[in-house]
Protein backbone atom coordinates (compact mmCIF):
# COMPACT_ATOMS: atom_id res chain seq x y z
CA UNK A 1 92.68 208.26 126.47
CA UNK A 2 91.08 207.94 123.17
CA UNK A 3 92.08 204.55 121.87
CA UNK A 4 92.08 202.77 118.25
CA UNK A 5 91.23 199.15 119.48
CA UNK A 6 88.40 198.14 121.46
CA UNK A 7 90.46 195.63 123.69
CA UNK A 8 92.34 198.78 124.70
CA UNK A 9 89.33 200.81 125.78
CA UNK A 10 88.25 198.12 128.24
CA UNK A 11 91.51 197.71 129.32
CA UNK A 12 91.60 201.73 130.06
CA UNK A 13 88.06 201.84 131.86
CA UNK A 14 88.57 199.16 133.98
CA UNK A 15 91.45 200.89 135.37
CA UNK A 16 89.22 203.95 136.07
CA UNK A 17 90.79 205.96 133.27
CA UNK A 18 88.54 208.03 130.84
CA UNK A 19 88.97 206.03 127.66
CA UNK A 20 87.06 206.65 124.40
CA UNK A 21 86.89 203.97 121.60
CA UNK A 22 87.74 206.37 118.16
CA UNK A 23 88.48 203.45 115.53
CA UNK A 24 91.25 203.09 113.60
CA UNK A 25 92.36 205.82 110.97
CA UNK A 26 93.64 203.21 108.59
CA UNK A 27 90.36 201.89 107.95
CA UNK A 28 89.25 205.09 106.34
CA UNK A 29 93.06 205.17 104.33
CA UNK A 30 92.87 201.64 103.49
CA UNK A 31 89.61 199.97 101.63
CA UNK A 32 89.68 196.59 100.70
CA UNK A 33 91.45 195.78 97.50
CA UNK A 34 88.84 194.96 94.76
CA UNK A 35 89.54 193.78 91.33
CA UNK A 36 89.89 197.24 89.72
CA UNK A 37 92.16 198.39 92.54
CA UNK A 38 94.67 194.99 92.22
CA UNK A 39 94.63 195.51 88.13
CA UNK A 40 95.66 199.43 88.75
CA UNK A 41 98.43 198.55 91.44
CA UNK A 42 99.89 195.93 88.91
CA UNK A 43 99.39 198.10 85.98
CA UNK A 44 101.50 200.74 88.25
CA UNK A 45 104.52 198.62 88.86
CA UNK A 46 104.49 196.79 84.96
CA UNK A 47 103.12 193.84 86.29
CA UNK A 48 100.43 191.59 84.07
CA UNK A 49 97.21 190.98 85.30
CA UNK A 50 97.32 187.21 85.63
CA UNK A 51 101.18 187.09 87.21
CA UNK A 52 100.87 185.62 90.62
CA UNK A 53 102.52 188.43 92.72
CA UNK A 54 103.93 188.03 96.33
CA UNK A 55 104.88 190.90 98.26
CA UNK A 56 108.13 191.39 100.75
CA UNK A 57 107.94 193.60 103.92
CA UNK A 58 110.85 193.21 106.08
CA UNK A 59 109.60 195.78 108.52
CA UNK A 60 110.34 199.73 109.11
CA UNK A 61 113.01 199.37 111.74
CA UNK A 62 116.63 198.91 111.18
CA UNK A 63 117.42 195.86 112.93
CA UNK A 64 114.08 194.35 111.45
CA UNK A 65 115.23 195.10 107.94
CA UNK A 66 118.98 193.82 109.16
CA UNK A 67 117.15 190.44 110.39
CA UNK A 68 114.51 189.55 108.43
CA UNK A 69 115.11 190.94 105.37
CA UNK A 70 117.33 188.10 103.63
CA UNK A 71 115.17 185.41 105.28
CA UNK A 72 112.15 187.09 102.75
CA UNK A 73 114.97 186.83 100.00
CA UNK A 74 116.41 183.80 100.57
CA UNK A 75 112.55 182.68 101.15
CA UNK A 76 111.25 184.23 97.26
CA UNK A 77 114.33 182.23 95.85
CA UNK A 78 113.35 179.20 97.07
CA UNK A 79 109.96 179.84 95.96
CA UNK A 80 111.32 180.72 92.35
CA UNK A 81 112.79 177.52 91.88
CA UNK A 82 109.13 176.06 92.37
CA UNK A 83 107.58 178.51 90.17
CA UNK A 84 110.23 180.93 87.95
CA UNK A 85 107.45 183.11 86.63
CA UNK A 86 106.24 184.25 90.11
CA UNK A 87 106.60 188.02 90.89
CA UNK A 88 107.81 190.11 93.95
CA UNK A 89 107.28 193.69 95.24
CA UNK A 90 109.27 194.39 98.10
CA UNK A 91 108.47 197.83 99.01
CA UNK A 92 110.74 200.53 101.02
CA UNK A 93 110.29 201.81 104.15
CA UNK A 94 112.31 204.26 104.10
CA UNK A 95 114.86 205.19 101.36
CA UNK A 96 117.99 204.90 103.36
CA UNK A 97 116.95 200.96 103.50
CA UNK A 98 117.39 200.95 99.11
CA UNK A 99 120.67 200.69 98.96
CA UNK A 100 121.34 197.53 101.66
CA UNK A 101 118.34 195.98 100.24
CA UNK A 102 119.69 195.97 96.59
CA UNK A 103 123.02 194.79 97.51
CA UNK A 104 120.85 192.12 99.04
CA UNK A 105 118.76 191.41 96.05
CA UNK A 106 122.11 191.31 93.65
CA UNK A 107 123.04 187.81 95.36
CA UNK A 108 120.64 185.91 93.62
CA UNK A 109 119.90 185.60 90.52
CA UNK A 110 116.31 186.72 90.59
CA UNK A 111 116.76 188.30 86.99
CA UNK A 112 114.36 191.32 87.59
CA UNK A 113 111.79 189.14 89.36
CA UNK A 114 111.72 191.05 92.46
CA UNK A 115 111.24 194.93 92.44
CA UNK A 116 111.89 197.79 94.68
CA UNK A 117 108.81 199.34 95.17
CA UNK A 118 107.84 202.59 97.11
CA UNK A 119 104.42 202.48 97.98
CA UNK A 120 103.80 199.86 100.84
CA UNK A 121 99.85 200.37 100.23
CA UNK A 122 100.38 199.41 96.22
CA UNK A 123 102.34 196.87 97.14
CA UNK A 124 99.97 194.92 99.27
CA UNK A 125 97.16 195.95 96.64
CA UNK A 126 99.11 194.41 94.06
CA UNK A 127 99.90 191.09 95.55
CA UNK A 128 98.21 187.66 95.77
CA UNK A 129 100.07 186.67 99.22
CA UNK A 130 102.00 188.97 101.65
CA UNK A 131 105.56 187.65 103.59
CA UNK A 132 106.20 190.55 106.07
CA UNK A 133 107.57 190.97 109.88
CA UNK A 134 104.71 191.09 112.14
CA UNK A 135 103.59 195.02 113.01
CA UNK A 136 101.54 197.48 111.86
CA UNK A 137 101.76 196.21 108.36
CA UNK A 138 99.85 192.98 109.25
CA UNK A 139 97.18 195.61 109.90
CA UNK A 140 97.00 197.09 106.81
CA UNK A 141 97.04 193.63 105.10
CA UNK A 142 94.25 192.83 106.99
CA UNK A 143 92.28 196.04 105.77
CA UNK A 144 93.33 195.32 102.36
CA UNK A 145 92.36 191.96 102.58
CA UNK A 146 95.98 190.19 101.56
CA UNK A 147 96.47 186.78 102.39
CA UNK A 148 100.02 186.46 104.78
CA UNK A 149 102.62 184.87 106.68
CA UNK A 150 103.80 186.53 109.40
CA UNK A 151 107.55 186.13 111.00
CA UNK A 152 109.63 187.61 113.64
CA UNK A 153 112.60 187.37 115.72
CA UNK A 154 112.71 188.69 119.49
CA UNK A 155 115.91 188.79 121.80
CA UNK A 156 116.27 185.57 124.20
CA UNK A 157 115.17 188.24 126.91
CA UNK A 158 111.94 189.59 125.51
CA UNK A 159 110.61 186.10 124.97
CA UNK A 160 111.58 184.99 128.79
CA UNK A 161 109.35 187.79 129.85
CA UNK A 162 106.75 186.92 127.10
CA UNK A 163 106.60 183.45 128.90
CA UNK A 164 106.58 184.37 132.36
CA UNK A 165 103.61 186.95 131.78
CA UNK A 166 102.14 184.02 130.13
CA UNK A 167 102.57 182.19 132.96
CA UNK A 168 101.09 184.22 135.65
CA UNK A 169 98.34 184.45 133.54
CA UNK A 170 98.35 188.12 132.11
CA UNK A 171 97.91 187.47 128.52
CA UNK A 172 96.47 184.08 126.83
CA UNK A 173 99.30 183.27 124.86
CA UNK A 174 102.19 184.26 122.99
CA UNK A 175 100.69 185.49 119.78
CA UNK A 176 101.84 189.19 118.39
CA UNK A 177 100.18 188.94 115.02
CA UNK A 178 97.66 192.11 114.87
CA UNK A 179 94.88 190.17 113.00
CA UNK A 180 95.23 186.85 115.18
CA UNK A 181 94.97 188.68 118.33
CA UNK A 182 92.05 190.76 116.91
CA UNK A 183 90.33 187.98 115.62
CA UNK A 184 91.20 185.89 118.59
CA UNK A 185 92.21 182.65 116.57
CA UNK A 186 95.24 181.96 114.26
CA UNK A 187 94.06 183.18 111.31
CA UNK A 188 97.29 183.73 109.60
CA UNK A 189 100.72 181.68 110.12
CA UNK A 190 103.30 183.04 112.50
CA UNK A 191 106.67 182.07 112.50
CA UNK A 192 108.40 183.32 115.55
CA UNK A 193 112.13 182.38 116.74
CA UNK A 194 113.58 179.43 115.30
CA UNK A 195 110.85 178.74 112.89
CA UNK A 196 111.33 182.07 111.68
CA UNK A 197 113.51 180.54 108.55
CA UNK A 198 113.32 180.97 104.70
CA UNK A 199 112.67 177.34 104.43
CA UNK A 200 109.79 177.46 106.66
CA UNK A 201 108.47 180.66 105.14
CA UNK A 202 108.65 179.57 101.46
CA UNK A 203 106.98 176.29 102.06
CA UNK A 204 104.10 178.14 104.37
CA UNK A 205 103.88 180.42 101.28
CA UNK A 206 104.04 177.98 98.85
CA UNK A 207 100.69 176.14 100.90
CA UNK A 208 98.99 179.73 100.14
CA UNK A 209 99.79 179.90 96.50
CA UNK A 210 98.90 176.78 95.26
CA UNK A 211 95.74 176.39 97.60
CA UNK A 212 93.34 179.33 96.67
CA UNK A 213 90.40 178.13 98.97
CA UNK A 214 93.07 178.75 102.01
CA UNK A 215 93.39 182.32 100.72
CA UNK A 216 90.01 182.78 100.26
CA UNK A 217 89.21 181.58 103.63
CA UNK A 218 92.11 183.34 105.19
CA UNK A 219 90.37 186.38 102.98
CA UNK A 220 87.55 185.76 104.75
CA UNK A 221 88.56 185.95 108.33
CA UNK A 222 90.25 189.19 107.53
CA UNK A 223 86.94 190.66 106.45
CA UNK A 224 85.65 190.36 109.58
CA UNK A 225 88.23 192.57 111.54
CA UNK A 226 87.68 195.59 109.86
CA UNK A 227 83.96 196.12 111.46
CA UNK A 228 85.57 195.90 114.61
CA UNK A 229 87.75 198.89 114.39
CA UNK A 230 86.09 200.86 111.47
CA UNK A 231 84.54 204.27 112.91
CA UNK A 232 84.25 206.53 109.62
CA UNK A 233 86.25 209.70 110.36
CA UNK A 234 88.40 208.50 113.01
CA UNK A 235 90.46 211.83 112.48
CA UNK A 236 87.41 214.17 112.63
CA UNK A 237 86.47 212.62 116.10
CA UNK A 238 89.79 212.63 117.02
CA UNK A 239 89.83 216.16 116.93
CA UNK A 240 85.99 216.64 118.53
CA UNK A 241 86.97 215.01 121.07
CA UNK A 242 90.02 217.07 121.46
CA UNK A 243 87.27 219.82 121.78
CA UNK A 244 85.18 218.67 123.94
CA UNK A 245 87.36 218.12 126.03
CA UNK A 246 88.64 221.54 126.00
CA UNK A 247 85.72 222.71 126.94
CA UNK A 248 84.82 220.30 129.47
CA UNK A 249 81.70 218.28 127.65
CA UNK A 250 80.85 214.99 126.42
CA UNK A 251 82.51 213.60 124.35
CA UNK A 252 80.86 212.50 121.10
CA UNK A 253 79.38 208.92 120.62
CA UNK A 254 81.05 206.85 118.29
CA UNK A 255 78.58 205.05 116.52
């Protein structure tokens, strides 16, 4: 089993399986977002460089998109009524999500203030705070080092058996938020369930964007999760291992 989290590597071993910690290939994909690299994502999408720029990821799944997706709306116009020259990138998952999410956007009267985008990466480049459903993209916020608020939804029954594993003690607690779990502290808000609202949302946001030491801090904390899965050419080892293994010898360290 060649894994891309530490956490999962222990798990492996201690259950006698023949696990091998490889990193994470988004951490060679994804560097931190510098100066340079937040001017050229704006500068991509016609945004200025001093526009304060929030960025919309409803998730890559249908019923994500479906559930979550006017709660970031309804969320950025409540946060446009607090500040109308903010800006939005709400990037597409996939294309066949355009169409729903436009019809979406054409409810409010956001007058051009939130745009369709079609490079997640950019987007989160671009942006000064992220609002997204908690998943993989969390991830690549983290590597990118965006500021966020996470959110999500689950069905009555998958949060019963989230609280009875709780219960008998097989996880700590009921956290699904990549970087918190990773960085084993809430480092970034999570609204799950019924605080999973636009209300809630835009005011958590709204915290963020007018308190810059928060983001920095929150900036901070994110920093420190990338040493912890970055293995430079997590594809190349991938592949020796693949090898190796092949021809029945060691694997290669990871150093």
């Amino acid at each position: 089993v060649l894994t891309s989290f530490p956490e999962e590597d222990a798990v492996y071993r201690a259950r006698g399986a023949r696990a091998h910690f490889v990193g994470h290939y988004l951490c060679d994909r994804l560097p931190r977002a510098d100066a340079a690299a937040r001017a050229a994502a704006r500068e991509s999408f016609g945004l200025d460089a001093g526009e304060r720029v929030v960025a919309l990821l409803p998730g890559s799944r249908t019923i994500e998109v479906r559930e979550l997706g006017p709660i970031l709306v309804e969320a950025a116009a409540r946060l446009l009524v607090r500040d109308p020259r903010l800006r939005f990138v709400l990037p597409l998952a996939e294309p066949r999500f355009a169409a729903d999410l436009a019809a979406l956007l054409a409810r409010h009267p956001f007058a051009g203030r939130i745009a369709l985008v079609g490079d997640s990466h950019r987007a989160l480049a671009a942006a000064d705070l992220a609002l997204m459903a908690s998943g993989t993209a969390s991830l690549e916020a983290t590597l990118v080092g965006v500021p966020m608020v996470l959110l999500y939804r689950l069905s009555t029954v998958t949060m019963g058996a989230v609280g009875l594993i709780r219960l008998l003690g097989l996880i700590d607690a009921e956290t699904v938020g990549l970087p918190n779990l990773l960085s084993g502290e809430r480092v970034v808000p999570e609204l799950r369930q019924g605080e999973a609202t636009a209300e809630r949302l835009a005011e958590e946001a709204w915290q963020l964007l007018e308190e810059p030491q928060r983001r920095a801090a929150m900036r901070a904390a994110l920093d420190r999760i990338r040493p912890q899965l970055a293995r430079a050419g997590t594809v190349d080892r991938v592949a020796d291992c693949l090898i190796a293994h092949a021809a029945d010898l060691p694997w290669p360290a990871v150093e």
